[in-house]
N, C-alpha and C. Protein backbone atom coordinates (compact mmCIF):
# COMPACT_ATOMS: atom_id res chain seq x y z
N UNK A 1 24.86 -10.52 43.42
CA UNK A 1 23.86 -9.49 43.12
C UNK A 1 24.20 -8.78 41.82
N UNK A 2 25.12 -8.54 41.89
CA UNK A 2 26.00 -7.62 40.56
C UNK A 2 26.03 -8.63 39.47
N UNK A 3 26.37 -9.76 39.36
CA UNK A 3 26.59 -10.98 38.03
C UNK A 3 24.95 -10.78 37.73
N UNK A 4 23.72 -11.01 38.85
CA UNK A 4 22.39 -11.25 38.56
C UNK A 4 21.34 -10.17 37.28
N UNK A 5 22.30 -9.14 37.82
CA UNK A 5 21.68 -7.57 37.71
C UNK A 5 22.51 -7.78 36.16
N UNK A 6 23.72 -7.99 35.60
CA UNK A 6 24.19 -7.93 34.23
C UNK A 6 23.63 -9.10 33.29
N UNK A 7 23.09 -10.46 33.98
CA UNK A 7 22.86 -11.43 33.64
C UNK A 7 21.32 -11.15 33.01
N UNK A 8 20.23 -9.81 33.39
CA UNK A 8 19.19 -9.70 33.65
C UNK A 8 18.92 -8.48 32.65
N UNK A 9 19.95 -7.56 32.50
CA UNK A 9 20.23 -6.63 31.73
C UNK A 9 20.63 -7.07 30.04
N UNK A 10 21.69 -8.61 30.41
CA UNK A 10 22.21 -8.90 29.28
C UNK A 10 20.71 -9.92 27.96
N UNK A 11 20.21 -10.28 29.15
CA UNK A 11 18.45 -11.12 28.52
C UNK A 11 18.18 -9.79 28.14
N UNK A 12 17.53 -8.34 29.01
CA UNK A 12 16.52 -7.34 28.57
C UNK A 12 17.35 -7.14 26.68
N UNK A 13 18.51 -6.61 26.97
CA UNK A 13 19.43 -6.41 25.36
C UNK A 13 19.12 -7.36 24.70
N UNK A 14 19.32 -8.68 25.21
CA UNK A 14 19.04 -9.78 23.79
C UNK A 14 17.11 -9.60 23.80
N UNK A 15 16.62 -9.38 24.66
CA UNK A 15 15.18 -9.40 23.65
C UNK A 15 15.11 -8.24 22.87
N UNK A 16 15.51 -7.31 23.34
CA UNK A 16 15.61 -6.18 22.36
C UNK A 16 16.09 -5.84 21.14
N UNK A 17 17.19 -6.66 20.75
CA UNK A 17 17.17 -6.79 19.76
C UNK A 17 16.59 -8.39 18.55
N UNK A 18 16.19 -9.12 19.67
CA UNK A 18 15.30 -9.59 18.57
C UNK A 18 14.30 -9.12 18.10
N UNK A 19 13.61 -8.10 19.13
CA UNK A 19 12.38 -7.80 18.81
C UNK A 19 12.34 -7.02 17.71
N UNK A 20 13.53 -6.17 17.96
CA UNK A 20 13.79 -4.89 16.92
C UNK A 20 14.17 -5.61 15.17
N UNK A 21 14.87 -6.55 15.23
CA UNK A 21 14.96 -7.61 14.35
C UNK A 21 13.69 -8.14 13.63
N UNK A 22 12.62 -8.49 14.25
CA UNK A 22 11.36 -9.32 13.83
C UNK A 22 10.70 -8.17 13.77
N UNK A 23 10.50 -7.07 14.09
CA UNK A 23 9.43 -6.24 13.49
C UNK A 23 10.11 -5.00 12.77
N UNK A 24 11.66 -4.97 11.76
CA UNK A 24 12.16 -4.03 11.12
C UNK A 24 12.27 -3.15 11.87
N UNK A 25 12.95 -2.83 12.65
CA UNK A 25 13.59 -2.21 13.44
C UNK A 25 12.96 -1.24 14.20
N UNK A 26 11.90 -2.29 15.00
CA UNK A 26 10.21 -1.64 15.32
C UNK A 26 9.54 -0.90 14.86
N UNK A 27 9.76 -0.73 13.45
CA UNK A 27 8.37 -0.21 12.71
C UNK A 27 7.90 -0.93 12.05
N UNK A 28 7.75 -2.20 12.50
CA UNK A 28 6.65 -3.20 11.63
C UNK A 28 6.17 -4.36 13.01
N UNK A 29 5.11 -4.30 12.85
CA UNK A 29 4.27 -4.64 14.72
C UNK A 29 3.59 -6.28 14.15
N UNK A 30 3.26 -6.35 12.66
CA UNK A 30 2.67 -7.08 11.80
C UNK A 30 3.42 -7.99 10.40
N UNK A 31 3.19 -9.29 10.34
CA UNK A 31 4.09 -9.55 8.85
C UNK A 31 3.34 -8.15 7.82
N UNK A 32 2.26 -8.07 7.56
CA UNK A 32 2.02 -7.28 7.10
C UNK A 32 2.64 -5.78 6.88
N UNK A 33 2.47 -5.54 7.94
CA UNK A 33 3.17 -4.27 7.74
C UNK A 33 4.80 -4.27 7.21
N UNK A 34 5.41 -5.37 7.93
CA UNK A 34 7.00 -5.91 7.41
C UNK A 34 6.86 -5.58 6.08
N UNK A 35 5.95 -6.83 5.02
CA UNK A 35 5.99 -6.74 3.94
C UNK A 35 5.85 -5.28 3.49
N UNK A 36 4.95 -4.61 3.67
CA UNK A 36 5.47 -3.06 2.73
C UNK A 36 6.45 -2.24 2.93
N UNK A 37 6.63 -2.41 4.29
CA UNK A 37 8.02 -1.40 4.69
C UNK A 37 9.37 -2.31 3.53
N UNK A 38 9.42 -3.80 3.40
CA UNK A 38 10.49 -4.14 2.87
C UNK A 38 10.27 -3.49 1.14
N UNK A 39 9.09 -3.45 0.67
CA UNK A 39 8.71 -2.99 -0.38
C UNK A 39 9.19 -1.61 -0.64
N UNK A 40 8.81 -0.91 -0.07
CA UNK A 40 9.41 0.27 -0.18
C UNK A 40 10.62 0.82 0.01
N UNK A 41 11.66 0.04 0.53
CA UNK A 41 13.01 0.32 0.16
C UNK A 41 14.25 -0.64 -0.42
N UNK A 42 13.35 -1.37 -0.91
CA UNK A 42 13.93 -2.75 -2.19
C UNK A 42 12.77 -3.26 -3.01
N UNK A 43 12.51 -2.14 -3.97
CA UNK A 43 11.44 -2.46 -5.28
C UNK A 43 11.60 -3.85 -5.45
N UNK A 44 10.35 -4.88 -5.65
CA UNK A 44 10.95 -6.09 -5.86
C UNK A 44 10.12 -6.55 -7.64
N UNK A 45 10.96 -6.99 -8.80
CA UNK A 45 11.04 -7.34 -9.89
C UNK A 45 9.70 -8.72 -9.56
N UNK A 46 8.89 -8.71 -11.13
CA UNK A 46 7.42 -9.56 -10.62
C UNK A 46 7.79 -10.58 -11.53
N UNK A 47 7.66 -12.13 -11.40
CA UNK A 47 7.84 -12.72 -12.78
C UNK A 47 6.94 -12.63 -13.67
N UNK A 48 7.52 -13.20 -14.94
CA UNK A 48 6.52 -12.55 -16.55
C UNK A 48 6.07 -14.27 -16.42
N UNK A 49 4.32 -14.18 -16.04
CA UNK A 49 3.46 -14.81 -15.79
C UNK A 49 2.69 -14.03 -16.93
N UNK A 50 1.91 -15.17 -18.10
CA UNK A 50 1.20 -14.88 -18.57
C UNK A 50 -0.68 -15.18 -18.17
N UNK A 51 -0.75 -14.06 -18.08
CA UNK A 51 -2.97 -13.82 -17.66
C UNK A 51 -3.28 -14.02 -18.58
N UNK A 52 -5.15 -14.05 -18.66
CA UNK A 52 -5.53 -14.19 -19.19
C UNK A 52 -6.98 -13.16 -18.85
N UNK A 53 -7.72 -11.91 -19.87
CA UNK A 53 -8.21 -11.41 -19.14
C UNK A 53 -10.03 -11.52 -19.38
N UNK A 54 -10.96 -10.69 -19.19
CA UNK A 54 -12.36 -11.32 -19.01
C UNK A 54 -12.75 -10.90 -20.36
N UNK A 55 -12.07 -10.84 -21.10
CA UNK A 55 -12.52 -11.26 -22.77
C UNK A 55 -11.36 -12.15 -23.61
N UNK A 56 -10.93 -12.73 -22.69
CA UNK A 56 -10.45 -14.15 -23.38
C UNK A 56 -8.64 -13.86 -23.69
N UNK A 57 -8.38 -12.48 -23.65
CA UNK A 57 -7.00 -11.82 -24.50
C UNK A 57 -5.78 -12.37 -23.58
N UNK A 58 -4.55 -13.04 -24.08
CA UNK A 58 -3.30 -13.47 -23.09
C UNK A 58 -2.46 -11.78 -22.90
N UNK A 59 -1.63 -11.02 -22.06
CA UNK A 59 -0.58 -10.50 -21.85
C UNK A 59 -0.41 -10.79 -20.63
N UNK A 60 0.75 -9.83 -20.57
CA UNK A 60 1.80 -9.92 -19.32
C UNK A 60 2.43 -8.72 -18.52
N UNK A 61 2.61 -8.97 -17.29
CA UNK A 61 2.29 -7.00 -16.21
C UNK A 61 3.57 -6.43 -17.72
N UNK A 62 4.24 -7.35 -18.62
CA UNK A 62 5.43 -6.60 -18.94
C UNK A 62 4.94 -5.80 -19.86
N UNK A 63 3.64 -5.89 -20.62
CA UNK A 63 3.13 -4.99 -21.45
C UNK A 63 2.38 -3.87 -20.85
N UNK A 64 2.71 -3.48 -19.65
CA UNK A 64 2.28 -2.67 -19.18
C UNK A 64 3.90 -1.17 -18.79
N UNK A 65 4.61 -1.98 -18.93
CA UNK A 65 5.92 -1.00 -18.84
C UNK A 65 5.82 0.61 -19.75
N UNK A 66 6.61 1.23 -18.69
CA UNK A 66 6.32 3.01 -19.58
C UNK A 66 4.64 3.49 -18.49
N UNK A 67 3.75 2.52 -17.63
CA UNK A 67 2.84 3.28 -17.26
C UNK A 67 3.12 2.75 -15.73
N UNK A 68 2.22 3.23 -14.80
CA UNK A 68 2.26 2.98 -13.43
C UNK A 68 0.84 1.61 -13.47
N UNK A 69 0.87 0.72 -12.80
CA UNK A 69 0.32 -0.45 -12.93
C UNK A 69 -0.28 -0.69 -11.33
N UNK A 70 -1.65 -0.42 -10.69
CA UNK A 70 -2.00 -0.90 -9.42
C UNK A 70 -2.81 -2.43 -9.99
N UNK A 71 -2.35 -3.09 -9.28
CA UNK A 71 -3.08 -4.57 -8.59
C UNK A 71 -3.90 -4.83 -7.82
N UNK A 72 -4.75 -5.93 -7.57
CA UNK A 72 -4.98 -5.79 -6.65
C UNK A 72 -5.49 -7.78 -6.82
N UNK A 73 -5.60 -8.39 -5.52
CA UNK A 73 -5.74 -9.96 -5.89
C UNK A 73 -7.21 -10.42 -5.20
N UNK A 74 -8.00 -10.87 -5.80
CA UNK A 74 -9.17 -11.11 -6.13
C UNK A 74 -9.70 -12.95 -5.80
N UNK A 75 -11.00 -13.36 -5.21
CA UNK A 75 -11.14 -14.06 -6.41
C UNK A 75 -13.45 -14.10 -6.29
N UNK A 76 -13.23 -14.49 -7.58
CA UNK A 76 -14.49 -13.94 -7.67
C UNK A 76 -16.08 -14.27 -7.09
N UNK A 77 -15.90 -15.35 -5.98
CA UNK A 77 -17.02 -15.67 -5.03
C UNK A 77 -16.50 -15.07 -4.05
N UNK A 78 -15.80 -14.25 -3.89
CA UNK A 78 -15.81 -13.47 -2.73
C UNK A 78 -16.66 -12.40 -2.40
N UNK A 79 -17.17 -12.36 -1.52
CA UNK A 79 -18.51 -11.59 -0.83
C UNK A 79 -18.03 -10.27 0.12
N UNK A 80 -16.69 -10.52 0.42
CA UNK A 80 -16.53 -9.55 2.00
C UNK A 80 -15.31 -8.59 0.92
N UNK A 81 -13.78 -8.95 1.33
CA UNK A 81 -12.95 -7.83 1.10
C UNK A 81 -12.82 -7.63 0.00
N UNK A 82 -13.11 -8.66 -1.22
CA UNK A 82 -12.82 -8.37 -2.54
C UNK A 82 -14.18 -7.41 -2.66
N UNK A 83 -14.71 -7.30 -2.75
CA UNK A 83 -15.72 -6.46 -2.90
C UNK A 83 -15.60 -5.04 -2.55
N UNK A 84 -14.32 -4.95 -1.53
CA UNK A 84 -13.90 -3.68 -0.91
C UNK A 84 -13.42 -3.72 -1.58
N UNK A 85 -12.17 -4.40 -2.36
CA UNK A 85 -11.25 -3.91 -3.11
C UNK A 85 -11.30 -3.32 -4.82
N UNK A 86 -12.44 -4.28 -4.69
CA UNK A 86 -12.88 -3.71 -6.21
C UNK A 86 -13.69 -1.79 -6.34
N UNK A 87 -14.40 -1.68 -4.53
CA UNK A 87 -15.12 -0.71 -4.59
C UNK A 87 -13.36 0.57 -4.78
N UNK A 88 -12.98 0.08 -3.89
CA UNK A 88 -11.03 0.66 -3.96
C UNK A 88 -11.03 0.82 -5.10
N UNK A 89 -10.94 0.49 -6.17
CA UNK A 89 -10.60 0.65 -7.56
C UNK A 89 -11.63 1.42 -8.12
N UNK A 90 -12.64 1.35 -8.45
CA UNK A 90 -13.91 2.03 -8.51
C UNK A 90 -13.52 3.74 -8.27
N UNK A 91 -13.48 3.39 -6.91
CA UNK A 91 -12.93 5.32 -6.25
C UNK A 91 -11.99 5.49 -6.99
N UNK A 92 -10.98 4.40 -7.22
CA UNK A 92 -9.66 5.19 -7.71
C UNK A 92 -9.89 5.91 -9.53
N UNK A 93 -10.37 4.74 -10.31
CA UNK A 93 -10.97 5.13 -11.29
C UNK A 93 -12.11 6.34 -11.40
N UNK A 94 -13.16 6.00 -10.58
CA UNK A 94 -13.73 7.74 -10.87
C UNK A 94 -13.07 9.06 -10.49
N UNK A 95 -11.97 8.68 -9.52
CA UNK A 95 -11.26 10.20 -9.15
C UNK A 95 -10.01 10.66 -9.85
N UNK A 96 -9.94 9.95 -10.72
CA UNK A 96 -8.45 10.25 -11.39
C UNK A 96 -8.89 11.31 -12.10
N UNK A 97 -7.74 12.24 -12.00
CA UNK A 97 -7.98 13.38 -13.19
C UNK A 97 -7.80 12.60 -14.37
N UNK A 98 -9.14 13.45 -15.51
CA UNK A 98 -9.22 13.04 -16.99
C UNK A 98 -7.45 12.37 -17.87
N UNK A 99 -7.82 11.44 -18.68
CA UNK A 99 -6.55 11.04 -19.34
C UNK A 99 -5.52 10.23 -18.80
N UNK A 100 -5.62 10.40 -17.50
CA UNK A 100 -4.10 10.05 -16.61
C UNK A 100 -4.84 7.98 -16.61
N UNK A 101 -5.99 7.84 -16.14
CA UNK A 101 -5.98 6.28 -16.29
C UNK A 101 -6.03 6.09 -18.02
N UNK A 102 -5.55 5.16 -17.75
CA UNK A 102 -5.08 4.30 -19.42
C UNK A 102 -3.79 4.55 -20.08
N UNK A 103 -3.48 5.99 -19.53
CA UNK A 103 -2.13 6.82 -20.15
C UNK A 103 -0.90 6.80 -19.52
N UNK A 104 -1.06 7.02 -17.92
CA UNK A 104 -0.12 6.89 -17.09
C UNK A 104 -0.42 6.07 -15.92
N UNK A 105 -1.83 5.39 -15.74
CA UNK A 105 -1.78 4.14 -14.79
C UNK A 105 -2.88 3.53 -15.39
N UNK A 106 -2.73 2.17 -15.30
CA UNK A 106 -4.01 1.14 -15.52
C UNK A 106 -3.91 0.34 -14.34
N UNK A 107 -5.52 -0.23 -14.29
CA UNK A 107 -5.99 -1.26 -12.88
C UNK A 107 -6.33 -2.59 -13.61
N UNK A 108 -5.67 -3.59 -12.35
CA UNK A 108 -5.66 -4.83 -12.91
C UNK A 108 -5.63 -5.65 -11.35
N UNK A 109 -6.98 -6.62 -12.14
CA UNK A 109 -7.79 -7.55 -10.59
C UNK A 109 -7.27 -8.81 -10.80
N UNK A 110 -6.71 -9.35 -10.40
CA UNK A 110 -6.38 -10.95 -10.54
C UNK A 110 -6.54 -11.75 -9.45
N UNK A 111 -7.20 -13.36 -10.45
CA UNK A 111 -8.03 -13.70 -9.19
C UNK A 111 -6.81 -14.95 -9.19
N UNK A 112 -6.79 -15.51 -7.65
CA UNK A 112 -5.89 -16.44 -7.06
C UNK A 112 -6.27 -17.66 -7.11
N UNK A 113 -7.74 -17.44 -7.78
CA UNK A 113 -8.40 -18.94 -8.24
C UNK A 113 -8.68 -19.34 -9.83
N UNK A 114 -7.65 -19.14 -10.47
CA UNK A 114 -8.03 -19.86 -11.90
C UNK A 114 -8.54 -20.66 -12.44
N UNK A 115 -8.92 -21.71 -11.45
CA UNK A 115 -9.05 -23.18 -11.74
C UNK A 115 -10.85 -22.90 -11.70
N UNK A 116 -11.30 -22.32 -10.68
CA UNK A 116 -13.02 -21.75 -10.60
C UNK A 116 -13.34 -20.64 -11.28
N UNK A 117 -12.22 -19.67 -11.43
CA UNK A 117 -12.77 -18.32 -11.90
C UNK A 117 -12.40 -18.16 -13.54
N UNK A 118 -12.86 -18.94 -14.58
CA UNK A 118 -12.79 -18.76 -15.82
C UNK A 118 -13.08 -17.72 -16.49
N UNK A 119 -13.63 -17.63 -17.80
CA UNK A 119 -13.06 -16.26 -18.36
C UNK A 119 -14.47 -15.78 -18.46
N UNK A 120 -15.81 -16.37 -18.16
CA UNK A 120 -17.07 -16.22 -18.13
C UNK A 120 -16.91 -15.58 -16.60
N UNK A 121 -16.59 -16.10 -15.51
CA UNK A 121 -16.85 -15.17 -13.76
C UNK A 121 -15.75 -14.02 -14.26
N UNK A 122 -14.68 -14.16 -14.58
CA UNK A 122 -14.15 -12.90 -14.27
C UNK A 122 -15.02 -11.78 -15.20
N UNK A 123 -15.54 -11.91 -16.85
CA UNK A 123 -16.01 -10.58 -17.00
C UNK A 123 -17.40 -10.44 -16.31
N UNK A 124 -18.13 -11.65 -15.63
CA UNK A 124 -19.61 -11.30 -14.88
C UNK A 124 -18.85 -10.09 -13.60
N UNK A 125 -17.73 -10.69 -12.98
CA UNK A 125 -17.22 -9.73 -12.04
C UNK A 125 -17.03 -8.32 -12.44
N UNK A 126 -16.53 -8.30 -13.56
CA UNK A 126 -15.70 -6.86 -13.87
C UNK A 126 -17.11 -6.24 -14.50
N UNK A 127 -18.33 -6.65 -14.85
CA UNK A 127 -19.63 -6.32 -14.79
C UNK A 127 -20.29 -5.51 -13.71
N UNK A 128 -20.16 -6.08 -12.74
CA UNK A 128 -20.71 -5.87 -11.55
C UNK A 128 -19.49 -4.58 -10.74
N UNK A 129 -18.38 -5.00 -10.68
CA UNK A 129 -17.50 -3.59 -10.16
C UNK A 129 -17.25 -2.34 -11.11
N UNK A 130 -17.25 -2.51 -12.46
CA UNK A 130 -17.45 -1.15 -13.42
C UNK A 130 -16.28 -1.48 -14.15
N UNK A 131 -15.34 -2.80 -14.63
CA UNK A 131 -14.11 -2.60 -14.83
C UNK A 131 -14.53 -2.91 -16.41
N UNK A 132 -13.77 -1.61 -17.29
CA UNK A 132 -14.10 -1.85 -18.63
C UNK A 132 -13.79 -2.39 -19.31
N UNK A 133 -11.94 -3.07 -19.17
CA UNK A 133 -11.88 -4.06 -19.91
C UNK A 133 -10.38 -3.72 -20.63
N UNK A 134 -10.63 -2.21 -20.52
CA UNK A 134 -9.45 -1.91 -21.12
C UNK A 134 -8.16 -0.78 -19.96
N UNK A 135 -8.68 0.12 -19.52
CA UNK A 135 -7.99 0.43 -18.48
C UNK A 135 -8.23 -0.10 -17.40
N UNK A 136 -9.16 -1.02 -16.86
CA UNK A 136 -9.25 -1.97 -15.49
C UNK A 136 -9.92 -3.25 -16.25
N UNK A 137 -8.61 -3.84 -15.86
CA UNK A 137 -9.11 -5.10 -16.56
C UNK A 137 -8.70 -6.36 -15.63
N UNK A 138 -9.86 -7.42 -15.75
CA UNK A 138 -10.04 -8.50 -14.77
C UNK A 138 -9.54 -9.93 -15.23
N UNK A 139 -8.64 -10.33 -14.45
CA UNK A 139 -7.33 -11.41 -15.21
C UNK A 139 -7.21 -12.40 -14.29
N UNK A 140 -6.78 -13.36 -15.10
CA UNK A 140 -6.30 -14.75 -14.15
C UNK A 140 -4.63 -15.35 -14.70
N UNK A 141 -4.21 -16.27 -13.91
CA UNK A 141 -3.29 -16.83 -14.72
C UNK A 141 -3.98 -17.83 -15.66
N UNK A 142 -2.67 -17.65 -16.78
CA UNK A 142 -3.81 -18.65 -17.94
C UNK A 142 -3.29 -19.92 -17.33
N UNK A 143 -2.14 -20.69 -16.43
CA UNK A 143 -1.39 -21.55 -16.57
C UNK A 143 -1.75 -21.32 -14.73
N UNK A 144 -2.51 -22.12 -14.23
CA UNK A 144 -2.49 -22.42 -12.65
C UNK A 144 -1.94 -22.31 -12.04
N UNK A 145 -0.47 -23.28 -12.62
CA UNK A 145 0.55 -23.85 -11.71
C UNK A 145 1.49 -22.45 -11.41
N UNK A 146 1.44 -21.34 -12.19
CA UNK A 146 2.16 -19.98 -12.22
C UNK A 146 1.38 -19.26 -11.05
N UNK A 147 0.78 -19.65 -10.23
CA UNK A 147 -0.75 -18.33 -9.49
C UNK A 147 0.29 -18.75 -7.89
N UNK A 148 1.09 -19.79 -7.77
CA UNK A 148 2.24 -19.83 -6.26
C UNK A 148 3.15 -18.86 -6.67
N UNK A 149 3.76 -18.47 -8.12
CA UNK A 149 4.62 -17.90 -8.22
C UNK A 149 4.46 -16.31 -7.96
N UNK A 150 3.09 -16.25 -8.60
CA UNK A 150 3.33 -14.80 -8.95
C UNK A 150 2.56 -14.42 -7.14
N UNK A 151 1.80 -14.88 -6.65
CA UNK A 151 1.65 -14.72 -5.13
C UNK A 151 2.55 -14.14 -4.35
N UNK A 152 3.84 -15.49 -3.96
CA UNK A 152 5.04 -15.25 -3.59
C UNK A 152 5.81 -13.48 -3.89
N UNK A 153 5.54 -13.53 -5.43
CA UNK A 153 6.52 -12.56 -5.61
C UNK A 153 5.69 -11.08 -4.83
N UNK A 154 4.77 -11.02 -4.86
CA UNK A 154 3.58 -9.85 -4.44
C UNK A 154 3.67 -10.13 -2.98
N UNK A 155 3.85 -11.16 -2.45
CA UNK A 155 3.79 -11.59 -0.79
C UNK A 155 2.64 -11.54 0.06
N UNK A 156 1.15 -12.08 -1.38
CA UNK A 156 0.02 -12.10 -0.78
C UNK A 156 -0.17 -13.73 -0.41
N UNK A 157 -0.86 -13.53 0.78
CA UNK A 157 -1.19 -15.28 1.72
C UNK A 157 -2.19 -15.23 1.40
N UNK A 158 -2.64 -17.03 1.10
CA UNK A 158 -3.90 -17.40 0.67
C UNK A 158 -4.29 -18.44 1.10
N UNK A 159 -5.28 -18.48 2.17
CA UNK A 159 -5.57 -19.82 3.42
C UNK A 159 -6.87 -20.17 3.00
N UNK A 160 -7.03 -21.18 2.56
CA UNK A 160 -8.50 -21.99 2.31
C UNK A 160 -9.39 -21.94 3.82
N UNK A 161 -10.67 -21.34 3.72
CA UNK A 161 -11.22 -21.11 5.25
C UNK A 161 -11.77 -22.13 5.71
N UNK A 162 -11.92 -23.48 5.50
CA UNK A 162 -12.59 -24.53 5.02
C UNK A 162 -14.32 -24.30 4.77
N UNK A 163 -14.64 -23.49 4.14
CA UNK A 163 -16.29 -23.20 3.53
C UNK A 163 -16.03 -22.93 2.42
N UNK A 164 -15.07 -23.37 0.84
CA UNK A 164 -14.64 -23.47 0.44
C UNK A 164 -14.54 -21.94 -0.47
N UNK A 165 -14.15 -20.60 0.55
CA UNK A 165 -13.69 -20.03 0.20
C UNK A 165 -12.44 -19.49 0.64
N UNK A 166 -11.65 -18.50 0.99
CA UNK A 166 -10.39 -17.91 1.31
C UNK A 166 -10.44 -16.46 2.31
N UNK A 167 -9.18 -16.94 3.48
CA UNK A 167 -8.56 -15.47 3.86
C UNK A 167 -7.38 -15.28 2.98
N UNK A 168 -6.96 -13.70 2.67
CA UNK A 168 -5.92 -13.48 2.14
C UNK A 168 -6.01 -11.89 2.58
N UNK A 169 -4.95 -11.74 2.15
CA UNK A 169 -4.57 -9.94 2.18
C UNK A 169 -4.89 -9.58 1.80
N UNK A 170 -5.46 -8.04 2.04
CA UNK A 170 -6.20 -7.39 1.08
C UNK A 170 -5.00 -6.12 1.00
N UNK A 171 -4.84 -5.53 -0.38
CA UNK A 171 -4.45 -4.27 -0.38
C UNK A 171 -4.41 -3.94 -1.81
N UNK A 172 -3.82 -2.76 -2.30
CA UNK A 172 -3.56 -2.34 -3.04
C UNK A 172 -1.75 -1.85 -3.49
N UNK A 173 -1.45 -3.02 -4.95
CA UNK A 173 -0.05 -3.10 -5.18
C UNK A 173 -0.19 -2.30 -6.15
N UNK A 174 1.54 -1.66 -6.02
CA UNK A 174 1.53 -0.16 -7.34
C UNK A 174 3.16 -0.80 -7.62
N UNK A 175 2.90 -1.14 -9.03
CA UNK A 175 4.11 -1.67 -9.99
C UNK A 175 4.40 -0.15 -10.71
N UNK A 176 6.18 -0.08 -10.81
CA UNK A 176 6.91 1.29 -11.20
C UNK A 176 6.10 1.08 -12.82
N UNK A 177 6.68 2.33 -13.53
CA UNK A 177 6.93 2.51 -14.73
C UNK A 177 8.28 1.07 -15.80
N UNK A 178 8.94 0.64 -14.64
CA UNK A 178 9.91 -0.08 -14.81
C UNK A 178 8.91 -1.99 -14.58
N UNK A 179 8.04 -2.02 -14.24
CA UNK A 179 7.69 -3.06 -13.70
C UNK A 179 8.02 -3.67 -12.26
N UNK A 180 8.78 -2.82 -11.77
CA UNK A 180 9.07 -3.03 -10.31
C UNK A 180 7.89 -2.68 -8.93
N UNK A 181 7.37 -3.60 -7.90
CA UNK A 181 6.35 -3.91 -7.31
C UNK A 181 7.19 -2.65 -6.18
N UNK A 182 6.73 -1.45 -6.01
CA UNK A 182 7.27 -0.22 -5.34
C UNK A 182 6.39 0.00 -3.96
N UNK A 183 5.29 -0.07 -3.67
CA UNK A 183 4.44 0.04 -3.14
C UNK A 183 3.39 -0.46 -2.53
N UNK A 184 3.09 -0.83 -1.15
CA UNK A 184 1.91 -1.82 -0.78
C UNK A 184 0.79 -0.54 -0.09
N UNK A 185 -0.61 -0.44 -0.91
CA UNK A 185 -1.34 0.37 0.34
C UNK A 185 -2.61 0.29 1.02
N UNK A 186 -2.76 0.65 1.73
CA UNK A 186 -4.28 0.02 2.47
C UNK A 186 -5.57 0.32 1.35
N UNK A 187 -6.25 -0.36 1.18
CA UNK A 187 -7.63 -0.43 0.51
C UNK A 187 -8.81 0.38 1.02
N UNK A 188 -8.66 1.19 2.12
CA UNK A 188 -9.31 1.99 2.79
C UNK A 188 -9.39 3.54 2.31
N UNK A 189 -7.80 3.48 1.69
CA UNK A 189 -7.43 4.78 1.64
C UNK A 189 -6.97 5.04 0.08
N UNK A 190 -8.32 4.80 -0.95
CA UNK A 190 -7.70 5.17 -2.42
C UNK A 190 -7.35 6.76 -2.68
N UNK A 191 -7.31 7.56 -2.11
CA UNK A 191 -7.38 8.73 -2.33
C UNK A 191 -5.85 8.98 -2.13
N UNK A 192 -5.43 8.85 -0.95
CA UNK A 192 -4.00 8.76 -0.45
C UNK A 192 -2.98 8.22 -1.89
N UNK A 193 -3.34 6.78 -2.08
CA UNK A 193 -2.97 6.26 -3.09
C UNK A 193 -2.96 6.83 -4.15
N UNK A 194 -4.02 7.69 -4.42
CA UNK A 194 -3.82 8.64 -5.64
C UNK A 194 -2.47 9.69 -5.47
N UNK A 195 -3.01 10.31 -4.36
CA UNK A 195 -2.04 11.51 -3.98
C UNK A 195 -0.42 10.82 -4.52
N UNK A 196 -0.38 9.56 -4.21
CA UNK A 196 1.30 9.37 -3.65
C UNK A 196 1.50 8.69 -5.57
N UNK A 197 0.85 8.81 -6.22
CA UNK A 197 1.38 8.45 -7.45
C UNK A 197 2.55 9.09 -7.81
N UNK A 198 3.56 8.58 -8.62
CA UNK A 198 4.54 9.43 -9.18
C UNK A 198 3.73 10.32 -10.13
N UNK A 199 4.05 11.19 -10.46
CA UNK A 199 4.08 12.27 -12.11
C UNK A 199 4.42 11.89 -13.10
N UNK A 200 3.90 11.53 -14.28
CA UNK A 200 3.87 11.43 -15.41
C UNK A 200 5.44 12.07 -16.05
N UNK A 201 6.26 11.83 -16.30
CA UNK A 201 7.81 12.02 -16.67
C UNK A 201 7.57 13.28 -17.93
């Protein structure tokens, strides 16, 4: 009875700590949620992938260093969440106090489909969501084979639905002043996202 009762106790402990293991030490219920909690207390470095944006121009997130940099991943026959996410950006852009976008944060849409979304859909897109081109500007990789890499490093999933469009994650990524990916936040809540910006140094 006594061996049964430690034998039964010693299983309840081992699930417990796997469980506590697989969801970060039960505050992550979701990979999703995993991924930002790991974000937020190990900034993770993005590789220098060169875009390409909806007026034809090449840079890289590294020419964005010295400002705060939100993301967000796109692609441009999307009908349902990209459309939220772009409206996400939209809010975030009309609510910023004067000066602070372009100066101390710029928005940048990149789509996960380069190969369909050329440099004609992305500026019809950035048409249609309000993005001007210069502080929200709408980008692809110029080089395909780079769009697994820079995914990976962001830790957005991208499942072909077979109707030959995509599920993926939706959110909103906030790269440091340093270029470091600091932040994952819900697309629901641009306001929040504003609030939690750093201050201008």
């Amino acid at each position: 009875m006594i061996r049964a009762l430690i034998a039964s106790v010693a299983v309840v402990l081992a699930a417990t700590g796997v469980f506590s293991w697989a969801t970060d030490g039960f505050s992550a219920f979701t990979a999703e949620t995993a991924r930002r909690a790991l974000v937020l207390r190990q900034p993770r470095p993005i590789p220098p992938v060169v875009l390409e944006d909806q007026q034809g121009r090449a840079f890289t997130l590294a020419d964005y260093r010295g400002r705060q940099l939100a993301l967000e991943f796109i692609y441009v026959r999307c009908d349902s969440v990209c459309r939220s996410l772009g409206a996400a950006f939209k809010q975030i852009s009309d609510t910023l106090p004067a000066g602070v976008l372009g100066r101390d944060l710029a928005l940048l849409s990149i789509s996960f489909d380069p190969l369909n979304d050329d440099v004609a859909a992305l500026r019809e897109w950035a048409a249609r969501q309000g993005a001007d081109g210069e502080h929200w500007r709408v980008a692809r990789p110029r080089d395909a084979s780079q769009t697994a890499a820079l995914l990976q490093a962001f830790g957005v999933v991208v499942v072909p639905d077979g109707l030959g469009g995509y599920e993926h994650n939706a959110a909103i990524h906030l790269l440091d002043r340093d270029g470091r990916l600091v932040r994952i936040s819900d697309i629901e809540a641009p306001r929040d996202f504003i609030a939690a910006l750093a201050p201008q140094p």
